[in-house]
C-alpha atoms as a PDB file:
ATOM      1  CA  UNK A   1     135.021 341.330 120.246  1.00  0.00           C
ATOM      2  CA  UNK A   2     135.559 343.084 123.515  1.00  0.00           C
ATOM      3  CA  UNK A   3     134.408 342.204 126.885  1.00  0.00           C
ATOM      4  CA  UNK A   4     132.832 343.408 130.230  1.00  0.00           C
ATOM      5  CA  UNK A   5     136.393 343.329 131.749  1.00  0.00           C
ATOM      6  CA  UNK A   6     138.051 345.003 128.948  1.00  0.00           C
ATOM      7  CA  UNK A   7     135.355 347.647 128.836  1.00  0.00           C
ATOM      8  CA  UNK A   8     134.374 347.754 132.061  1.00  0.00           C
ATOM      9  CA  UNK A   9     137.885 347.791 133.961  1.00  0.00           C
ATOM     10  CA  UNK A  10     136.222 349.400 137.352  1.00  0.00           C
ATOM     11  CA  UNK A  11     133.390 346.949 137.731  1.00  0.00           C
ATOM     12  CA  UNK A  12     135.926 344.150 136.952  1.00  0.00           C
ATOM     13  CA  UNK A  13     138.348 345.370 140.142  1.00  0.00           C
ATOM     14  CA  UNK A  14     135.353 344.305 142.206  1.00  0.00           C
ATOM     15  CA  UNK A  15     135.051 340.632 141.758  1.00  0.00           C
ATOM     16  CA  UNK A  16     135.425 338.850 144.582  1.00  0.00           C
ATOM     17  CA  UNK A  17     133.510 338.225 148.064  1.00  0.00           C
ATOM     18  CA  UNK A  18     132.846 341.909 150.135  1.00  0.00           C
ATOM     19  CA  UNK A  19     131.228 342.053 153.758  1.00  0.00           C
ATOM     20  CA  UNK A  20     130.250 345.005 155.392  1.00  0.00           C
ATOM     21  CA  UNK A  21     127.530 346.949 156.879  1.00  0.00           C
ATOM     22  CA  UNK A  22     124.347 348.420 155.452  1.00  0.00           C
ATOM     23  CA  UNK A  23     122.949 351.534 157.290  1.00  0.00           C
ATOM     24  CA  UNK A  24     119.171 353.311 156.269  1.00  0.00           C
ATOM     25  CA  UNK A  25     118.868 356.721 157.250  1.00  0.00           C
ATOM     26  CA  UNK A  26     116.105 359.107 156.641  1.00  0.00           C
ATOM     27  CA  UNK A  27     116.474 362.728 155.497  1.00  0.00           C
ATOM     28  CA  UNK A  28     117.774 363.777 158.842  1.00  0.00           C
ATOM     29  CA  UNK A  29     120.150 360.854 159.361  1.00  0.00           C
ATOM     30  CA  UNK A  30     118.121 358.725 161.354  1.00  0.00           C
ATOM     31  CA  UNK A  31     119.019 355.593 161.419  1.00  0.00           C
ATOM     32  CA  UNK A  32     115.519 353.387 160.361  1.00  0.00           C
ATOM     33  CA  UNK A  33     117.681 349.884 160.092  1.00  0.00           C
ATOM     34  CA  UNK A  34     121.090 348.590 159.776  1.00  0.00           C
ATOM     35  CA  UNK A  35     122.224 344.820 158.875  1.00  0.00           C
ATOM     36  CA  UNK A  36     125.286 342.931 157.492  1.00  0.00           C
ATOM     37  CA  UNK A  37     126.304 342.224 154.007  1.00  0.00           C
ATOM     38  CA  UNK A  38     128.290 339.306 151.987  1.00  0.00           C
ATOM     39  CA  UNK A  39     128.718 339.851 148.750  1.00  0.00           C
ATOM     40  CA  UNK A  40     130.209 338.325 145.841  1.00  0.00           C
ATOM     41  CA  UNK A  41     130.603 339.385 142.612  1.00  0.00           C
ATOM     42  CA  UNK A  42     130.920 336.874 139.651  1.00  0.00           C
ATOM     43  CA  UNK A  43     132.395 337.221 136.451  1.00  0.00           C
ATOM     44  CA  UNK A  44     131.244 333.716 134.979  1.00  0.00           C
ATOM     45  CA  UNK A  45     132.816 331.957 131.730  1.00  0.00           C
ATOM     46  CA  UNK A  46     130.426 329.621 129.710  1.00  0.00           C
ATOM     47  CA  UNK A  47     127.249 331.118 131.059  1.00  0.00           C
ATOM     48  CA  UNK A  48     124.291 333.082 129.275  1.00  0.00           C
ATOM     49  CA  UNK A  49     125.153 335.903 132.056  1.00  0.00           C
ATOM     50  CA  UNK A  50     128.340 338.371 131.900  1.00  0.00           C
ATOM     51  CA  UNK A  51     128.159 339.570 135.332  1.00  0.00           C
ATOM     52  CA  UNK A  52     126.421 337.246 138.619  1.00  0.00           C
ATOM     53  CA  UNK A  53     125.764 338.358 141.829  1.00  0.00           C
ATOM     54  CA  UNK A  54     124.708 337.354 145.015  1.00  0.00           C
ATOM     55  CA  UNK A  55     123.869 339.447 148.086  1.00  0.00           C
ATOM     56  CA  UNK A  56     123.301 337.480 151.269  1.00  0.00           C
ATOM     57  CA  UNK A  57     121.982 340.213 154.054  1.00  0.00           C
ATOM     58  CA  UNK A  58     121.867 339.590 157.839  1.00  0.00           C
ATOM     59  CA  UNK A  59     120.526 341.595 160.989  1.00  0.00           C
ATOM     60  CA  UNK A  60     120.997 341.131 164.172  1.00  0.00           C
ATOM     61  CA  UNK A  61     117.682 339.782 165.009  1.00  0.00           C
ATOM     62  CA  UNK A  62     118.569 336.416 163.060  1.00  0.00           C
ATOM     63  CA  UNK A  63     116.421 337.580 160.099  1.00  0.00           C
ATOM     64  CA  UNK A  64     118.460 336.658 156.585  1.00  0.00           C
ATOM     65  CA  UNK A  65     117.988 337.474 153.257  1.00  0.00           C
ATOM     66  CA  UNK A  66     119.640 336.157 150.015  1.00  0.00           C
ATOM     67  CA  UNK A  67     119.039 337.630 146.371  1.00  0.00           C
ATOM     68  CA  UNK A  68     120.705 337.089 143.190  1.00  0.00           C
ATOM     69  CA  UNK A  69     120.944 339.207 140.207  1.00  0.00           C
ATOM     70  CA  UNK A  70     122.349 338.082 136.545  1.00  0.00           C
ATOM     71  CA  UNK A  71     123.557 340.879 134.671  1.00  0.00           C
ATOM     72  CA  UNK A  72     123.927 341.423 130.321  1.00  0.00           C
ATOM     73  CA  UNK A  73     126.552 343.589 129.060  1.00  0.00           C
ATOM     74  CA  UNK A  74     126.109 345.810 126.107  1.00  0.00           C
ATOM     75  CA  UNK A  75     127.298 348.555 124.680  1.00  0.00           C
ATOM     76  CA  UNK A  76     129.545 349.640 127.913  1.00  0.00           C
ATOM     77  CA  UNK A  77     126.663 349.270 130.554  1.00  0.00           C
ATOM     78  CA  UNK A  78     125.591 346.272 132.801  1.00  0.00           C
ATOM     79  CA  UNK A  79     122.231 345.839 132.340  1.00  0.00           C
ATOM     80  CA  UNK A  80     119.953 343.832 135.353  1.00  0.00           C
ATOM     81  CA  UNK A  81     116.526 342.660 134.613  1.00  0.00           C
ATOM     82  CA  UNK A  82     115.037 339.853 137.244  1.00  0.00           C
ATOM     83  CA  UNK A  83     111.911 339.184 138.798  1.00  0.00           C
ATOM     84  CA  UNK A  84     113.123 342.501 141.303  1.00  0.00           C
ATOM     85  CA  UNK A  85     114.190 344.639 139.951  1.00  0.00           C
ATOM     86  CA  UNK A  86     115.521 346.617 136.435  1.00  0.00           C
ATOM     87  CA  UNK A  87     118.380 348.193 136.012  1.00  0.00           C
ATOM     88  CA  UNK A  88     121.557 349.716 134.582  1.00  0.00           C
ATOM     89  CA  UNK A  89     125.363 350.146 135.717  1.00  0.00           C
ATOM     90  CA  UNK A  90     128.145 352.072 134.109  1.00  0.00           C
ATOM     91  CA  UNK A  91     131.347 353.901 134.752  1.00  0.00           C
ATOM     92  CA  UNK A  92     132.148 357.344 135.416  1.00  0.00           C
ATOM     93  CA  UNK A  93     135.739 357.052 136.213  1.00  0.00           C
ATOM     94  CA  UNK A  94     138.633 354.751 137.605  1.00  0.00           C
ATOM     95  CA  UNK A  95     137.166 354.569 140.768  1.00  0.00           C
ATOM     96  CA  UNK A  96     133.051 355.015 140.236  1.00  0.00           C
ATOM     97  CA  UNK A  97     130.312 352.949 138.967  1.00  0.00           C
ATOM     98  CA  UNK A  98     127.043 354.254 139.134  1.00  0.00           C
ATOM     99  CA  UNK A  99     123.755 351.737 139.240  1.00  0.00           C
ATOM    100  CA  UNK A 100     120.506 353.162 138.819  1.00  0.00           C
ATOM    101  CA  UNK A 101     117.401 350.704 139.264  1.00  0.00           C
ATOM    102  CA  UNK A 102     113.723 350.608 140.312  1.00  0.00           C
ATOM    103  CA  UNK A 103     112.024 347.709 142.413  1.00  0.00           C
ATOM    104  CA  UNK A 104     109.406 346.225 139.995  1.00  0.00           C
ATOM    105  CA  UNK A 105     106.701 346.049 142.908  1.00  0.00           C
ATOM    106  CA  UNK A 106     107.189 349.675 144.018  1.00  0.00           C
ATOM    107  CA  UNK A 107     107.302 351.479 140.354  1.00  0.00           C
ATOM    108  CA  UNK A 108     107.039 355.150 141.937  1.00  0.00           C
ATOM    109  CA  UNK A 109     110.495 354.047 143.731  1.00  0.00           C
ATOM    110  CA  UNK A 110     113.800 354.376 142.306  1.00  0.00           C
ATOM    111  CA  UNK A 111     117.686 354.734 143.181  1.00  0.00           C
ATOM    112  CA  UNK A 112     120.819 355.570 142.345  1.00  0.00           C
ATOM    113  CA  UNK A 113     123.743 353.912 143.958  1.00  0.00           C
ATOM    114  CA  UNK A 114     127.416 355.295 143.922  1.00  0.00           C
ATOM    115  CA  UNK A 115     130.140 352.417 144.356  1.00  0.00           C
ATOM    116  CA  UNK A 116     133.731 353.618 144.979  1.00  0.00           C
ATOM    117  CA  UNK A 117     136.799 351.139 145.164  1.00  0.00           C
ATOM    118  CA  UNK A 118     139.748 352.163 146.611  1.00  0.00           C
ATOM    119  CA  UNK A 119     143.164 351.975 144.681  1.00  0.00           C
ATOM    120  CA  UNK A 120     144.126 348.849 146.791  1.00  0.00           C
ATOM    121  CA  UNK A 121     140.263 347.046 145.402  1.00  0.00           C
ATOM    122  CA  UNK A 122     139.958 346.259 149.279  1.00  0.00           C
ATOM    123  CA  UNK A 123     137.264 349.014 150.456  1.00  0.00           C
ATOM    124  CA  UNK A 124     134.330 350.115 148.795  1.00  0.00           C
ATOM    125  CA  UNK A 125     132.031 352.570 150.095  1.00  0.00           C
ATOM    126  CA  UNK A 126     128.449 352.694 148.749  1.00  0.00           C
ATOM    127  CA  UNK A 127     125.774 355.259 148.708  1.00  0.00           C
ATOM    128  CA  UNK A 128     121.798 354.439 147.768  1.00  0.00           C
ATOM    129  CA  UNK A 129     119.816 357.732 147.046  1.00  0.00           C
ATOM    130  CA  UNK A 130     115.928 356.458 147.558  1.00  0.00           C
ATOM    131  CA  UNK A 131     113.722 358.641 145.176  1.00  0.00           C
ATOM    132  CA  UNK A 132     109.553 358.488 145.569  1.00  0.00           C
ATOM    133  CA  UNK A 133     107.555 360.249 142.873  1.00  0.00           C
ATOM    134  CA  UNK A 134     111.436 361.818 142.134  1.00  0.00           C
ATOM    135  CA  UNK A 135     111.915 363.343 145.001  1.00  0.00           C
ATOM    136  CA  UNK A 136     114.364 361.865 148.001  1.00  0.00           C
ATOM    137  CA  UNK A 137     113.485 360.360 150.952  1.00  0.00           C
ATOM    138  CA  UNK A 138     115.837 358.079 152.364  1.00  0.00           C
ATOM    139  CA  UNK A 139     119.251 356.700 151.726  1.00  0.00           C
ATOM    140  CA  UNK A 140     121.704 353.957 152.452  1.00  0.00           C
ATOM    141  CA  UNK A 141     124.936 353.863 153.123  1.00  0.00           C
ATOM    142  CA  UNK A 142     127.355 351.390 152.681  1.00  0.00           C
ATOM    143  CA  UNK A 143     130.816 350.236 154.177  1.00  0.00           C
ATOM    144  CA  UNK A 144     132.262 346.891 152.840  1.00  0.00           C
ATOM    145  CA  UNK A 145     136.187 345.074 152.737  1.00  0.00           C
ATOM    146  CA  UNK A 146     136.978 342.794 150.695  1.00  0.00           C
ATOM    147  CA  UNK A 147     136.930 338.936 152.089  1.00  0.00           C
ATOM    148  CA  UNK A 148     140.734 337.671 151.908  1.00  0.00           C
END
C-alpha cells in the first residue's frame, strides 16, 4: 500500500514548523494587509488524518488567529474538507505543490496557491491568486523559513 510520503515526496519535504510573513496586495500591488505566520505541518501516525495542519497568524495590532485543517490522501492528491474551507493539493514537480480551495462562506471566491521549497527544505515562497466570479482580484504573497 503506498503512502502520502511515498507518493507525495514534495509535500512530505515540508513537515515541520515555518514562520514568515503574509502580504495582500491588490491588482496594482497595494498592499491591503500584512501579518505573521507559524506554521506546522503534521504528518500524524495512528490518526484518521494523513496530513494535519495548523496555521497560527499574527498582526501587529495584537489581533491572532489560529486554524487547523486535517487533510485525506487519495489517489496522489491531499484532499481538505473542514468547516472552512474545501480543497485539493497535488504536485507538479520536485519543487511545486499546487492547492486550490474555496472558502465555504464566500462560494463565488476561490484560489490557487503555488508553494515552492527550496533544495535545502528551509525557504518556501508562496503565492495565493484570489479569483471572484473567476476573475482575479487580489493576491497574497508569502515568505516563510523553516523553524530550527
Amino acid at each position: 500500500m503506498s503512502t502520502i510520503r511515498e507518493e507525495m515526496p514534495v509535500l512530505a519535504r515540508h513537515e515541520g514548523d515555518w514562520v514568515g510573513t503574509y502580504t495582500l496586495v491588490d491588482n496594482a500591488g497595494n498592499i491591503l494587509d500584512k501579518y505573521e505566520s507559524h506554521l506546522t505541518c503534521q504528518f500524524p501516525e495512528n490518526s484518521p488524518f494523513s496530513y494535519y495542519q495548523i496555521n497560527r497568524y499574527k498582526w501587529f495590532d495584537g489581533k491572532q488567529e489560529e486554524h487547523r485543517f486535517p487533510g485525506e490522501y487519495c489517489d496522489k492528491k491531499l484532499w481538505f474538507d473542514t468547516d472552512r474551507i474545501q480543497g485539493k493539493a497535488w504536485e507538479v514537480d520536485d519543487s511545486i505543490v499546487i492547492l486550490w480551495f474555496a472558502y465555504k462562506t464566500v462560494p463565488d471566491i476561490h484560489l490557487y496557491e503555488m508553494i515552492q521549497i527550496s533544495p535545502d527544505n528551509n525557504h518556501r515562497a508562496r503565492t495565493w491568486h484570489w479569483f471572484k466570479n473567476h476573475q482575479i482580484y487580489q493576491r497574497t504573497l508569502i515568505k516563510e523559513e523553516r523553524l530550527q
